[in-house]
C-alpha atoms as a PDB file:
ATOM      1  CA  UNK A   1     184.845 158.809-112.174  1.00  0.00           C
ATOM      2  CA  UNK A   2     183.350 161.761-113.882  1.00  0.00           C
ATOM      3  CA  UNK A   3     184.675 162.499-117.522  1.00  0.00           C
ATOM      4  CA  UNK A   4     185.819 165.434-118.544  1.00  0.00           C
ATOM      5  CA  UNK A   5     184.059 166.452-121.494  1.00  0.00           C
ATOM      6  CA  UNK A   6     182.319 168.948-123.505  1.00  0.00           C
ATOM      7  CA  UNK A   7     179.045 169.835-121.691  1.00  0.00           C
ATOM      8  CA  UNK A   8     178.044 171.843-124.935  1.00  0.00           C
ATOM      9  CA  UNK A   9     178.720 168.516-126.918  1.00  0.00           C
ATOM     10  CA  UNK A  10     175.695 166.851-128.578  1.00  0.00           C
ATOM     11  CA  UNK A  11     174.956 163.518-128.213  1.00  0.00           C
ATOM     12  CA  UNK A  12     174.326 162.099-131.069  1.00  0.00           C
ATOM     13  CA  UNK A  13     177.204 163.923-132.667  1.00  0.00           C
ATOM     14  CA  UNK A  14     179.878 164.191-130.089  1.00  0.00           C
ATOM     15  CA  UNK A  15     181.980 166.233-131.942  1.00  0.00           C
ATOM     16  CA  UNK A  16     179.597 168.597-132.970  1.00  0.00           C
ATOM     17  CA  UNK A  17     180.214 171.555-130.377  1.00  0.00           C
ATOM     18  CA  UNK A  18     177.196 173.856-129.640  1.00  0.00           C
ATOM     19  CA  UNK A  19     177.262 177.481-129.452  1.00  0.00           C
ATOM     20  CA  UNK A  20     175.024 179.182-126.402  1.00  0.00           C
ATOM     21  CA  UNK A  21     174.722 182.538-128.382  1.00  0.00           C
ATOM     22  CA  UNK A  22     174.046 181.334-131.888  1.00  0.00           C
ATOM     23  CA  UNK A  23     170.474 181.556-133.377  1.00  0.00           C
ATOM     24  CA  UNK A  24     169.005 178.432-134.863  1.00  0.00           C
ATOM     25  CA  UNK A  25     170.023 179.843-138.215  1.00  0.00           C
ATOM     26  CA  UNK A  26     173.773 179.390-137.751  1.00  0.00           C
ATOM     27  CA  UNK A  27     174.439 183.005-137.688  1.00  0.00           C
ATOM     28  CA  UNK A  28     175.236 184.763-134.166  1.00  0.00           C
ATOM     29  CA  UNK A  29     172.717 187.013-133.147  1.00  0.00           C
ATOM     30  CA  UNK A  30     172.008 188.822-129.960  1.00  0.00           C
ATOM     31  CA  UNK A  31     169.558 187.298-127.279  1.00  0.00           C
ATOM     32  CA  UNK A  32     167.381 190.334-126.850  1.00  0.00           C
ATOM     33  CA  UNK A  33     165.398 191.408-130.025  1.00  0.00           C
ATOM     34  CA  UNK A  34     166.336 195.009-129.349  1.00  0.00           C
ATOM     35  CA  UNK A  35     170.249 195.223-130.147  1.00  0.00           C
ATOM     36  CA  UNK A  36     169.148 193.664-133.665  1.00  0.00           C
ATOM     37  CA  UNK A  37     170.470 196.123-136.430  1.00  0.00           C
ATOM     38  CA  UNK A  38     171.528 198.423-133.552  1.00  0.00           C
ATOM     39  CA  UNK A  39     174.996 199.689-132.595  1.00  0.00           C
ATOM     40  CA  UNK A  40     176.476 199.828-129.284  1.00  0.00           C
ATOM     41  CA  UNK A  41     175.781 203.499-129.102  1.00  0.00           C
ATOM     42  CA  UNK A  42     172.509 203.207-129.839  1.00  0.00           C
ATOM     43  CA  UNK A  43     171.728 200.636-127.828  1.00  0.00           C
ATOM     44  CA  UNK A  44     168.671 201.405-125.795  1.00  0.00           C
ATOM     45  CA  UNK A  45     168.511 199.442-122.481  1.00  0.00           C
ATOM     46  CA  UNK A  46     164.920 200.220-122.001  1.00  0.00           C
ATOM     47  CA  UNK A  47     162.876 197.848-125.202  1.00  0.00           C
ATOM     48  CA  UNK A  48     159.194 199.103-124.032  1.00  0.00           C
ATOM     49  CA  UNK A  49     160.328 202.890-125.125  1.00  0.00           C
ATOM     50  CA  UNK A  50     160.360 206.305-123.973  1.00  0.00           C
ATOM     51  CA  UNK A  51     158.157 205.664-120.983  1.00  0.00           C
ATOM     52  CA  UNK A  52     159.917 203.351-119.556  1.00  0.00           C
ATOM     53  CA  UNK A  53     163.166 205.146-119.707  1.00  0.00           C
ATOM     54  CA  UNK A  54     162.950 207.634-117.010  1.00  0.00           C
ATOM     55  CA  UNK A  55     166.119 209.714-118.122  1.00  0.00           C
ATOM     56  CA  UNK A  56     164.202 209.986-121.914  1.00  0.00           C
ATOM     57  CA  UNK A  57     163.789 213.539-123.193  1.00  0.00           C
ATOM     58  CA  UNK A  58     162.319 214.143-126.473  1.00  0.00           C
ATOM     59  CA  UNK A  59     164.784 215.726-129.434  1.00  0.00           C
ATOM     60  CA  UNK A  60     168.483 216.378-128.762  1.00  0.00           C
ATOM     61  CA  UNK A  61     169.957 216.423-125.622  1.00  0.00           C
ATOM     62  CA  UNK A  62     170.294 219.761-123.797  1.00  0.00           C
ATOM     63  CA  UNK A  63     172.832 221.229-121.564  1.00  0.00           C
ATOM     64  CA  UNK A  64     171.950 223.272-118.720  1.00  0.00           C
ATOM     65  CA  UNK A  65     173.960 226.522-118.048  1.00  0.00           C
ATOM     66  CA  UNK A  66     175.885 226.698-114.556  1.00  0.00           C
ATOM     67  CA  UNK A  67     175.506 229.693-113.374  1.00  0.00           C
ATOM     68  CA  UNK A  68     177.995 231.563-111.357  1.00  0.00           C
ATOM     69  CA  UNK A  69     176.842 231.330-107.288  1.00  0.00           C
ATOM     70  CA  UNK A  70     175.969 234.137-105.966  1.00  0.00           C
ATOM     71  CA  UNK A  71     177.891 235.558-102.589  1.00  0.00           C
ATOM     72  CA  UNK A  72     175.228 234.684 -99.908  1.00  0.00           C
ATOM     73  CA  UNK A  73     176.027 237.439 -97.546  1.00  0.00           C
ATOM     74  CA  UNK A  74     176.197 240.463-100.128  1.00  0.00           C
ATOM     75  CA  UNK A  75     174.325 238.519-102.986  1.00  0.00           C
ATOM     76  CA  UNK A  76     176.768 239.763-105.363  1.00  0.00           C
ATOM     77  CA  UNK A  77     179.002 236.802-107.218  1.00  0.00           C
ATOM     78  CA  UNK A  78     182.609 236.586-106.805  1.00  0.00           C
ATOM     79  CA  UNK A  79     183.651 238.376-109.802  1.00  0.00           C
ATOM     80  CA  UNK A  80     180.913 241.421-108.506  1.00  0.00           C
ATOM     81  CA  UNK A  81     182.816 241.198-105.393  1.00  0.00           C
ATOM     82  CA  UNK A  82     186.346 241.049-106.812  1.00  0.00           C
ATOM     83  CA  UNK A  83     185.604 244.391-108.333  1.00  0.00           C
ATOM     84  CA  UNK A  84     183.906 245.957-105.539  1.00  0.00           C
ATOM     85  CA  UNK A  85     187.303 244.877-103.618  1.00  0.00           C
ATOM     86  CA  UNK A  86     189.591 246.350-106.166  1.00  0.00           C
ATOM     87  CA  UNK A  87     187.395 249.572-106.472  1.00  0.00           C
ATOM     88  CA  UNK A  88     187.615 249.900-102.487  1.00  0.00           C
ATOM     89  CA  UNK A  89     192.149 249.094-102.486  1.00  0.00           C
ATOM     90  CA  UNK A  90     191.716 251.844-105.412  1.00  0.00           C
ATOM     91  CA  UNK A  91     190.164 254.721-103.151  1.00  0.00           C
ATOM     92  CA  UNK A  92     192.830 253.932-100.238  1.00  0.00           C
ATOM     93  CA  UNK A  93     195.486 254.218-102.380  1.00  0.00           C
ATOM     94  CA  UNK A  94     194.148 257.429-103.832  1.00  0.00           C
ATOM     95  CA  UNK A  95     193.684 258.552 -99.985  1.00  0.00           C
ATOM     96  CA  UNK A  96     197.082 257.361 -98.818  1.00  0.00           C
ATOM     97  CA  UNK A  97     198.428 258.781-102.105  1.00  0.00           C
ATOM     98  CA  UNK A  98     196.512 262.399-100.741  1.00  0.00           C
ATOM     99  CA  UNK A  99     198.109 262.092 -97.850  1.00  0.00           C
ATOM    100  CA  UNK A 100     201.632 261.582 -98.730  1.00  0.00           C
ATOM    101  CA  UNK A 101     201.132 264.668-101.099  1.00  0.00           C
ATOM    102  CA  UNK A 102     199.965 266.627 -98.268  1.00  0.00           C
ATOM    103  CA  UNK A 103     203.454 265.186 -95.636  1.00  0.00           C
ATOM    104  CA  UNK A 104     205.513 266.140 -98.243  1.00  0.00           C
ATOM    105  CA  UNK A 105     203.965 269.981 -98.899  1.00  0.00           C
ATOM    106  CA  UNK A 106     203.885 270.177 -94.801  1.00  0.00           C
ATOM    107  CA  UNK A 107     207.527 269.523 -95.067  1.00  0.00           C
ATOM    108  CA  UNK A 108     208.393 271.975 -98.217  1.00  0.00           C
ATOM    109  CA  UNK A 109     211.077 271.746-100.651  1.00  0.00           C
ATOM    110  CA  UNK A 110     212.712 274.834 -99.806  1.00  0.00           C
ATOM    111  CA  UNK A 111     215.018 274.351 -96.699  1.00  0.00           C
ATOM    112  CA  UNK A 112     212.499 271.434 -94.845  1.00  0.00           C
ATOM    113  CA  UNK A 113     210.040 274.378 -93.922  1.00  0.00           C
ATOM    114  CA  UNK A 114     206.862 273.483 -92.660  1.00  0.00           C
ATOM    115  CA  UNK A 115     203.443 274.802 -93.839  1.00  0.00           C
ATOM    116  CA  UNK A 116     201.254 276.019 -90.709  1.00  0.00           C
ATOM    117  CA  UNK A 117     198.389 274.325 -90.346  1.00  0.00           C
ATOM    118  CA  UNK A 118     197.128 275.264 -86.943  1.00  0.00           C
ATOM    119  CA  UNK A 119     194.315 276.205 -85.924  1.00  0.00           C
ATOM    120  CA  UNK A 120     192.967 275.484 -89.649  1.00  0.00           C
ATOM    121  CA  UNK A 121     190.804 278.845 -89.415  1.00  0.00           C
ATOM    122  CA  UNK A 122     193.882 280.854 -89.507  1.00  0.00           C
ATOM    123  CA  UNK A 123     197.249 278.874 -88.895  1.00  0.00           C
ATOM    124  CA  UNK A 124     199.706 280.282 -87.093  1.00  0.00           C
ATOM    125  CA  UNK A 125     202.147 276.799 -86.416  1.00  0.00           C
ATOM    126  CA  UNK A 126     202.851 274.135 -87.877  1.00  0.00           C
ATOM    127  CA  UNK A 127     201.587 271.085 -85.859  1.00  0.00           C
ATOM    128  CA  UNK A 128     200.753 267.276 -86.660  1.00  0.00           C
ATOM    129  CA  UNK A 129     201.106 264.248 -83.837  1.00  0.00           C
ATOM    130  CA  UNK A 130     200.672 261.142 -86.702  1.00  0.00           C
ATOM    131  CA  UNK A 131     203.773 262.939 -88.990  1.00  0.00           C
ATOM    132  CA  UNK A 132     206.055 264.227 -85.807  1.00  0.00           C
ATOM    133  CA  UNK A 133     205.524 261.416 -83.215  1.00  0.00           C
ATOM    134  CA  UNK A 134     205.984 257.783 -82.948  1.00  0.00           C
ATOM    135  CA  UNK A 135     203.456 255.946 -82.604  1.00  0.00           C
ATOM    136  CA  UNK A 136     203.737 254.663 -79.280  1.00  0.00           C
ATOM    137  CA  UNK A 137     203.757 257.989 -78.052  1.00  0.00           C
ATOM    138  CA  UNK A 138     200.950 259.478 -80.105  1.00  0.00           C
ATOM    139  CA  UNK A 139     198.420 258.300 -77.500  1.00  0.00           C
ATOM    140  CA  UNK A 140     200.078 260.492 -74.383  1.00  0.00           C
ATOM    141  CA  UNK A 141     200.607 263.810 -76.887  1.00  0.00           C
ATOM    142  CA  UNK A 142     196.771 263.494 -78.220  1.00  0.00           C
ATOM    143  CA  UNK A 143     195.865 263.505 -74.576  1.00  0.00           C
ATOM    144  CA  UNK A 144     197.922 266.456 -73.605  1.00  0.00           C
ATOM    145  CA  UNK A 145     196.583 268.123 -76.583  1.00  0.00           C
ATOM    146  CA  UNK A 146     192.821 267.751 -75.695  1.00  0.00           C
ATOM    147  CA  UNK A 147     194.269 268.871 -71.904  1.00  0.00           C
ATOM    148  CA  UNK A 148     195.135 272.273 -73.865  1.00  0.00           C
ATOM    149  CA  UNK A 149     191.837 272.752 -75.781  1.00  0.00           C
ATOM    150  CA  UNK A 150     189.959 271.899 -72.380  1.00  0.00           C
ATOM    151  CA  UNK A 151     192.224 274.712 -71.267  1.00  0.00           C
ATOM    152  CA  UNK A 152     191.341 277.059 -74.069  1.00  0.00           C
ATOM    153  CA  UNK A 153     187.183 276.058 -73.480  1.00  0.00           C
ATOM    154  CA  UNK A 154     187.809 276.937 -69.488  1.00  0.00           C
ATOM    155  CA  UNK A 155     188.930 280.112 -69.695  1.00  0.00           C
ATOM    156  CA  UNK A 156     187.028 281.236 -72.530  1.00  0.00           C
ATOM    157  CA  UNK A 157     184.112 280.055 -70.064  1.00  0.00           C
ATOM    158  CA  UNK A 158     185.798 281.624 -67.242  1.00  0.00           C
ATOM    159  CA  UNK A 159     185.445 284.792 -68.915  1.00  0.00           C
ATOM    160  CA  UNK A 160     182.088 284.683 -69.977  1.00  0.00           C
ATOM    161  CA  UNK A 161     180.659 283.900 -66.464  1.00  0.00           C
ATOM    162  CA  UNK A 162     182.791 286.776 -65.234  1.00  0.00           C
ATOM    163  CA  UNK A 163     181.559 289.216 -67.992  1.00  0.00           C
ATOM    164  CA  UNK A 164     178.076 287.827 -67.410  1.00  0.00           C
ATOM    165  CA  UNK A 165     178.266 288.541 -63.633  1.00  0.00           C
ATOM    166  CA  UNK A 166     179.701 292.449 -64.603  1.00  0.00           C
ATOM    167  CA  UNK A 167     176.930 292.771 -66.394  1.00  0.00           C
ATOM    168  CA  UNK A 168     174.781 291.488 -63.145  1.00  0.00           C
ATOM    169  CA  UNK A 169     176.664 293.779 -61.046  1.00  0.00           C
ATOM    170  CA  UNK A 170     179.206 296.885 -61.985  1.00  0.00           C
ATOM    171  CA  UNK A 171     180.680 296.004 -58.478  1.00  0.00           C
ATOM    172  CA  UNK A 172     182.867 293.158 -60.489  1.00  0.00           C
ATOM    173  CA  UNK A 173     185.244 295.117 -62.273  1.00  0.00           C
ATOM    174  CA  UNK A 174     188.346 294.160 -60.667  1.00  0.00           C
ATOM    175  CA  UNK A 175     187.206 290.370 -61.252  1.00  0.00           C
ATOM    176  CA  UNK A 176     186.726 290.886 -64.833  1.00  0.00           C
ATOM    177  CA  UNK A 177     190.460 292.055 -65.450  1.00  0.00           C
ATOM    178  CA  UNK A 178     191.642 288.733 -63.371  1.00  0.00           C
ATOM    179  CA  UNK A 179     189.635 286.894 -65.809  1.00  0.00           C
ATOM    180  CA  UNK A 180     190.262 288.650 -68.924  1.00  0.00           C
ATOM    181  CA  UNK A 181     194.403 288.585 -67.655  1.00  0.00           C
ATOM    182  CA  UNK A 182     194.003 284.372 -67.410  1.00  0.00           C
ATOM    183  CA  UNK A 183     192.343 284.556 -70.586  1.00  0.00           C
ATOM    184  CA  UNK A 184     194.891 286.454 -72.835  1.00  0.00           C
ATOM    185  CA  UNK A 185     198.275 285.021 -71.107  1.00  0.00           C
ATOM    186  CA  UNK A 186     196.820 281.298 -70.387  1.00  0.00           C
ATOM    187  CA  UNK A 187     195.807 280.296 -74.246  1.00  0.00           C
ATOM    188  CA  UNK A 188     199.376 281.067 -75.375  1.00  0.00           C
ATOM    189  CA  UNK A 189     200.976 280.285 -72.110  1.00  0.00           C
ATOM    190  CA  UNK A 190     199.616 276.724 -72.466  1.00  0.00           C
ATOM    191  CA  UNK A 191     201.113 276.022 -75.561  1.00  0.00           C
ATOM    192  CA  UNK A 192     204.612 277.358 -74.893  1.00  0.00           C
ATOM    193  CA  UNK A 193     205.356 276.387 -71.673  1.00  0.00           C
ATOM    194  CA  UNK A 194     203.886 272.617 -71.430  1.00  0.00           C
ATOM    195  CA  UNK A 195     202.049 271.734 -74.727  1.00  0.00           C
ATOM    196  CA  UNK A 196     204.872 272.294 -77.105  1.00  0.00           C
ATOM    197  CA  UNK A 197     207.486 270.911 -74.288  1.00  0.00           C
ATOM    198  CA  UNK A 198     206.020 267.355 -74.709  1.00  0.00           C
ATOM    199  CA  UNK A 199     205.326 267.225 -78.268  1.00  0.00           C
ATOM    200  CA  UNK A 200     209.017 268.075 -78.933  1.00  0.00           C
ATOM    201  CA  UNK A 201     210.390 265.662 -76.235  1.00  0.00           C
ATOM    202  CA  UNK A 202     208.501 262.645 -77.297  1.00  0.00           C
ATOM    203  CA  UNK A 203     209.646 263.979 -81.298  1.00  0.00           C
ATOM    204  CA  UNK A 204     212.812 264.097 -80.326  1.00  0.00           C
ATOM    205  CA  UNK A 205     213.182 261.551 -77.783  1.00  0.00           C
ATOM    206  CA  UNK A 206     214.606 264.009 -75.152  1.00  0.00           C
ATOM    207  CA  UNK A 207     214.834 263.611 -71.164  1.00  0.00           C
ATOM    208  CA  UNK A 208     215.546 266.656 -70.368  1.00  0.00           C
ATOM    209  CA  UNK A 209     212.921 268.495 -72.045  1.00  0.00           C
ATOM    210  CA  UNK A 210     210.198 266.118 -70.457  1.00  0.00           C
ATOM    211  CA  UNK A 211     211.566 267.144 -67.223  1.00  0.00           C
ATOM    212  CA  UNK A 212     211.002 271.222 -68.194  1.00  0.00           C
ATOM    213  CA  UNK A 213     207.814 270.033 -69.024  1.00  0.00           C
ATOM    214  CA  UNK A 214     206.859 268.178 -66.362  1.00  0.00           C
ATOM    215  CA  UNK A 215     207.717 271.153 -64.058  1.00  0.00           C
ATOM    216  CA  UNK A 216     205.384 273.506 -66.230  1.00  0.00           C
ATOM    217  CA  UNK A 217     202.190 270.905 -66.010  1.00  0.00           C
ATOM    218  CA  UNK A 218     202.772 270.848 -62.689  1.00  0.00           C
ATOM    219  CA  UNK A 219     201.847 274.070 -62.169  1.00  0.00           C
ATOM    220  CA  UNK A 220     199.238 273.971 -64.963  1.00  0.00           C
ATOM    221  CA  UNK A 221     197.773 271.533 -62.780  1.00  0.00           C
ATOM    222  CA  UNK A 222     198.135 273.369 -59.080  1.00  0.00           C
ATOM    223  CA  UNK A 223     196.570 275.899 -61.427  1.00  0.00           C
ATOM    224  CA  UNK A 224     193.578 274.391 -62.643  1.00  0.00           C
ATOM    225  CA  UNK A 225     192.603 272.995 -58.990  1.00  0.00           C
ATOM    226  CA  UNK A 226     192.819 276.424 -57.783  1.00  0.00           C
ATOM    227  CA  UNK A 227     190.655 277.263 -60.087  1.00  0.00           C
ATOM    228  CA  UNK A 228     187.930 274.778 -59.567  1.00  0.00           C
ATOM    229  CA  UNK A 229     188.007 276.031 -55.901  1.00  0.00           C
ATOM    230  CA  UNK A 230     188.608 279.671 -56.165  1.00  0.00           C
ATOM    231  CA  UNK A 231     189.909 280.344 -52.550  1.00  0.00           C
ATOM    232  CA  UNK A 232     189.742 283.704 -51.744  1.00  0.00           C
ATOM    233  CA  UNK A 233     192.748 286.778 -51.497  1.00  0.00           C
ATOM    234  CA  UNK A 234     195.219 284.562 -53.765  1.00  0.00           C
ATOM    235  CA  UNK A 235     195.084 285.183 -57.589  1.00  0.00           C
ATOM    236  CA  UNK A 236     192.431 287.845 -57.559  1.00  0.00           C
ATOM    237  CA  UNK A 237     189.450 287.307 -55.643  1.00  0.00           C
ATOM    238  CA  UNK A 238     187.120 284.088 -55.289  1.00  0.00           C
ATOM    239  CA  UNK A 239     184.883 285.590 -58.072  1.00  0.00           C
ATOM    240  CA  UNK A 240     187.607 285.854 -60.722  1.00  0.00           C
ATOM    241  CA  UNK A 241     187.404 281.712 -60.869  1.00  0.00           C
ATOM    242  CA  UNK A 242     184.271 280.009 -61.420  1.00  0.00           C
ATOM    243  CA  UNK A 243     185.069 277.755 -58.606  1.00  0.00           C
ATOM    244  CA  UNK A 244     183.247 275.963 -56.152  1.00  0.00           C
ATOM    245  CA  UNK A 245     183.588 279.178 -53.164  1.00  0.00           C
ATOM    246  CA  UNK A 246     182.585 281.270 -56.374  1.00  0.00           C
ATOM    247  CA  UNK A 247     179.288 279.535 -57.113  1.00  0.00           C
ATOM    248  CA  UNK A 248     178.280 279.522 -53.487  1.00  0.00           C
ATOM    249  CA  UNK A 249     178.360 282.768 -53.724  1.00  0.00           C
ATOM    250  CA  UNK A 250     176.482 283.753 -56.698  1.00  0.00           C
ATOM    251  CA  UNK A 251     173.394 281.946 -56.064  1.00  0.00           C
ATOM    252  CA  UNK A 252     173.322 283.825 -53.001  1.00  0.00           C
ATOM    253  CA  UNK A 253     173.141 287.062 -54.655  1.00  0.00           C
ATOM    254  CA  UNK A 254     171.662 285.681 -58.326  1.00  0.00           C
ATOM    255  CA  UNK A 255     170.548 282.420 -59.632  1.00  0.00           C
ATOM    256  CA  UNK A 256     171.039 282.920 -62.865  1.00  0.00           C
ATOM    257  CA  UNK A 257     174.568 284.382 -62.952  1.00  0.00           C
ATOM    258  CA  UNK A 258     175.248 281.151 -60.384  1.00  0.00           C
ATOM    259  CA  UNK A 259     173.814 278.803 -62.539  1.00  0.00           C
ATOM    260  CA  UNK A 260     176.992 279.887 -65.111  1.00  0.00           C
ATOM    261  CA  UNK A 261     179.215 279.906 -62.466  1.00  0.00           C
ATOM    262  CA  UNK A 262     178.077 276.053 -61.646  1.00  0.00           C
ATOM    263  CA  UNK A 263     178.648 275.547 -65.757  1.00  0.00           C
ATOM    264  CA  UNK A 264     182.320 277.019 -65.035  1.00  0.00           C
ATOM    265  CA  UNK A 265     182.995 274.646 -62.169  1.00  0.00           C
ATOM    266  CA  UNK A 266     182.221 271.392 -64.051  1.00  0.00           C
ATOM    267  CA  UNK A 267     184.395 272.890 -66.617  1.00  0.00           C
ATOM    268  CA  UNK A 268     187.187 273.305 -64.400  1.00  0.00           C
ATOM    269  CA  UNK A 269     186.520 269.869 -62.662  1.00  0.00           C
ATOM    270  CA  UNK A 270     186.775 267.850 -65.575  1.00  0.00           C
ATOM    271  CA  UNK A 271     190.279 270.068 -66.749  1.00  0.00           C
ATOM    272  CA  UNK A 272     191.560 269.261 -63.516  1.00  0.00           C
ATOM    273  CA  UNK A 273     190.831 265.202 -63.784  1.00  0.00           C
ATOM    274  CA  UNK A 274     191.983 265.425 -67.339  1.00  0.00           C
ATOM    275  CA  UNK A 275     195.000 267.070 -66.855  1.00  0.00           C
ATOM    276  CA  UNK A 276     196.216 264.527 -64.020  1.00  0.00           C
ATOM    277  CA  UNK A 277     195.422 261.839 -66.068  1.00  0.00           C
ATOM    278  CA  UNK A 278     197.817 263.735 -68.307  1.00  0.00           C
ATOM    279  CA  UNK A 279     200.647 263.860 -65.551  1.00  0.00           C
ATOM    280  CA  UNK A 280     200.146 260.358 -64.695  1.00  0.00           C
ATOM    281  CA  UNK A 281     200.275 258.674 -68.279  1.00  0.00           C
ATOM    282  CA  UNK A 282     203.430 261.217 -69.207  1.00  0.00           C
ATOM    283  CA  UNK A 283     205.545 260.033 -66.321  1.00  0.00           C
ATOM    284  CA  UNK A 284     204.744 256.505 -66.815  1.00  0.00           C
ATOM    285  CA  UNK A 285     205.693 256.723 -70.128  1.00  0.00           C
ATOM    286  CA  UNK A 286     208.872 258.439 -69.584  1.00  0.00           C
ATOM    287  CA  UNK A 287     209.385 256.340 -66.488  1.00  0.00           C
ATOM    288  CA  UNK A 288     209.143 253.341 -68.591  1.00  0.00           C
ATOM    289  CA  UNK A 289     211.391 253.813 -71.647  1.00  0.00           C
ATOM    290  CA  UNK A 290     214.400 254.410 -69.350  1.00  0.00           C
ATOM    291  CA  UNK A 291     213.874 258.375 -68.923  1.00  0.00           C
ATOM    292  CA  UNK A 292     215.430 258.284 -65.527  1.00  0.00           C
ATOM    293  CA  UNK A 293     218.648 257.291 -66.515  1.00  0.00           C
ATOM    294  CA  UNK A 294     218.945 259.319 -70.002  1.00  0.00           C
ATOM    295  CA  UNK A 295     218.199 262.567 -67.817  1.00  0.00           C
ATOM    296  CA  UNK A 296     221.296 261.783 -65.782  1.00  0.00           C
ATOM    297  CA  UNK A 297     222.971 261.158 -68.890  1.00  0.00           C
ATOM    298  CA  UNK A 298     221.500 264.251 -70.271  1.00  0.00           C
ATOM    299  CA  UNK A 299     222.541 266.465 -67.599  1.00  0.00           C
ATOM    300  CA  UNK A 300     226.046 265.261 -66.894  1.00  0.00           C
ATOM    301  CA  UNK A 301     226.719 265.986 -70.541  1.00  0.00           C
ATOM    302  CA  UNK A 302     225.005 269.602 -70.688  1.00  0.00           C
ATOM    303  CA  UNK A 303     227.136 270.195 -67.201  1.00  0.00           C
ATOM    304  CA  UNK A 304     229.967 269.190 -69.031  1.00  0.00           C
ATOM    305  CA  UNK A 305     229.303 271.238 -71.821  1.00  0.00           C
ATOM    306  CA  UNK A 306     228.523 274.509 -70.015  1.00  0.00           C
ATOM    307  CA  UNK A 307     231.734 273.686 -68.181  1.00  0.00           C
ATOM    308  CA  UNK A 308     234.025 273.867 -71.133  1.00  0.00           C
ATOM    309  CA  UNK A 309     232.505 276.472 -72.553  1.00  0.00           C
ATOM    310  CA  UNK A 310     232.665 278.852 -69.522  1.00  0.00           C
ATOM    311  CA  UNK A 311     236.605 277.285 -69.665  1.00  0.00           C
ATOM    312  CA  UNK A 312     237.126 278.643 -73.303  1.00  0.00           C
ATOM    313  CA  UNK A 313     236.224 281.806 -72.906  1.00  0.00           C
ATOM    314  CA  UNK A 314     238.183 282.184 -69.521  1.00  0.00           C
ATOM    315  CA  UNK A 315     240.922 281.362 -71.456  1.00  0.00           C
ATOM    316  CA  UNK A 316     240.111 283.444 -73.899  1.00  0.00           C
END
């Protein structure tokens, strides 16, 4: 049976207990020669010296200076690109800021009066689709409005091809006054009687002035495909129109005066398309946000109206 005994213990002196760590002087010392006189800070794990340490640099320890990574895609660094951000939310607040100023001297502090603002070489109304209409309406109105400046452009052109082909031939005086007549009542006669219709009915949200101005664009439209083709004995004569009958017969007599007169057709083409497009967006818009039913509404109440009115004053 195996004893249980010291394994340290020496044998000729059993109780003399020996120590693994202590030097053959009595005193505990390290094993390794290098922790003698050292600390345990100083301790140096590496006896041979600086070349065998490979983490040994000579003098005091340095630290190395993180810089600040730079913003790959713009190679600016964040706080570069902080203040390039602020500088940019700056400039649209002064723009919004600009703009507000600008709503509020549109609208005036005297009575809500409107500054006129169009056309900006010499206004004459007041007029501004992102201030007056909704936004979900803006889109139709912006159309219609570029429907009345192709309008404006056409007959301006009109005119010129007519005055060109006077000029050709003294025999066109009669055809000159139809064109110069379009010219003078159509610009403002645009405006009044369709433009102005739908910018106030999608302002004011009202059924029964789309329906005034859907019977005026009607027309604007009958009138612009009569132009394209120019028939002849209605509205003046073919030559009044730089339609399609009209440039047939110009080249026949001169190419160059035809050649405008072809100009003036594509004109009127694209007015025509445009202006249908116009028709078709404004009625499904209407169509869609219940306009049907509002005009009934509409009318039965303005029947109504009239009605006791006219009763008034009969008993009156």
């Amino acid at each position: 049976m195996a004893q249980d005994g010291n394994p340290f213990a020496n044998q000729d002196n059993p109780t003399y207990e020996a120590n693994p760590f202590e030097s053959s002087s009595g005193a505990a010392q390290p094993q390794d020669a290098a922790l003698t006189g050292a600390t345990v800070d100083k301790f140096n794990p590496f006896p041979q010296g600086a070349k065998a340490n490979p983490f040994y640099t000579q003098g005091a320890a340095t630290v190395d200076v993180v810089q600040e990574p730079a913003n790959p895609l713009f190679g600016k660094t964040s706080t570069q690109a902080k203040e390039d951000e602020l500088a940019r939310r700056e400039k649209e607040l002064e723009k919004r800021l600009a703009a507000l100023a600008q709503r509020e001297q549109n609208l005036g502090r005297a009575g809500g009066e409107k500054t006129k603002n169009w056309p900006s070489f010499y206004p004459i109304v007041y007029h501004s689709i992102e201030d007056d209409i909704p936004v979900e309406k803006q889109k139709v109105v912006k159309l219609a409005f570029y429907s009345y400046l192709g309008l404006v452009l056409c007959l301006l052109v009109n005119w010129l091809c007519v005055s060109t082909a006077l000029i050709a031939s003294s025999k066109n005086t009669g055809d000159w006054l139809w064109a110069s007549i379009y010219m003078i009542t159509g610009i403002p006669g645009g405006w009044w009687l369709w433009y102005i219709r739908l910018y106030n009915a999608c302002k004011g949200d009202r059924a029964l002035t789309f329906f005034l101005f859907f019977c005026t664009y009607l027309v604007h439209c009958v009138f612009c495909l009569w132009a394209a083709l120019a028939p002849e004995g209605i509205l003046g004569t073919s030559d009044a129109f730089c339609g399609l009958f009209a440039v047939i017969d110009r080249f026949d007599d001169n190419t160059v005066v035809g050649f405008f007169y072809l100009v003036g057709f594509l004109f009127w083409v694209f007015e025509a398309l445009l202006s249908m497009t116009v028709m078709s967006s404004a009625y499904k818009m209407f169509r869609g946000q219940g306009g049907g039913e509002r005009l009934q509404e509409e009318a039965a109440g303005a029947a109504f109206r009239h009605g006791a009115q006219h009763g008034l004053r009969s008993a009156v």
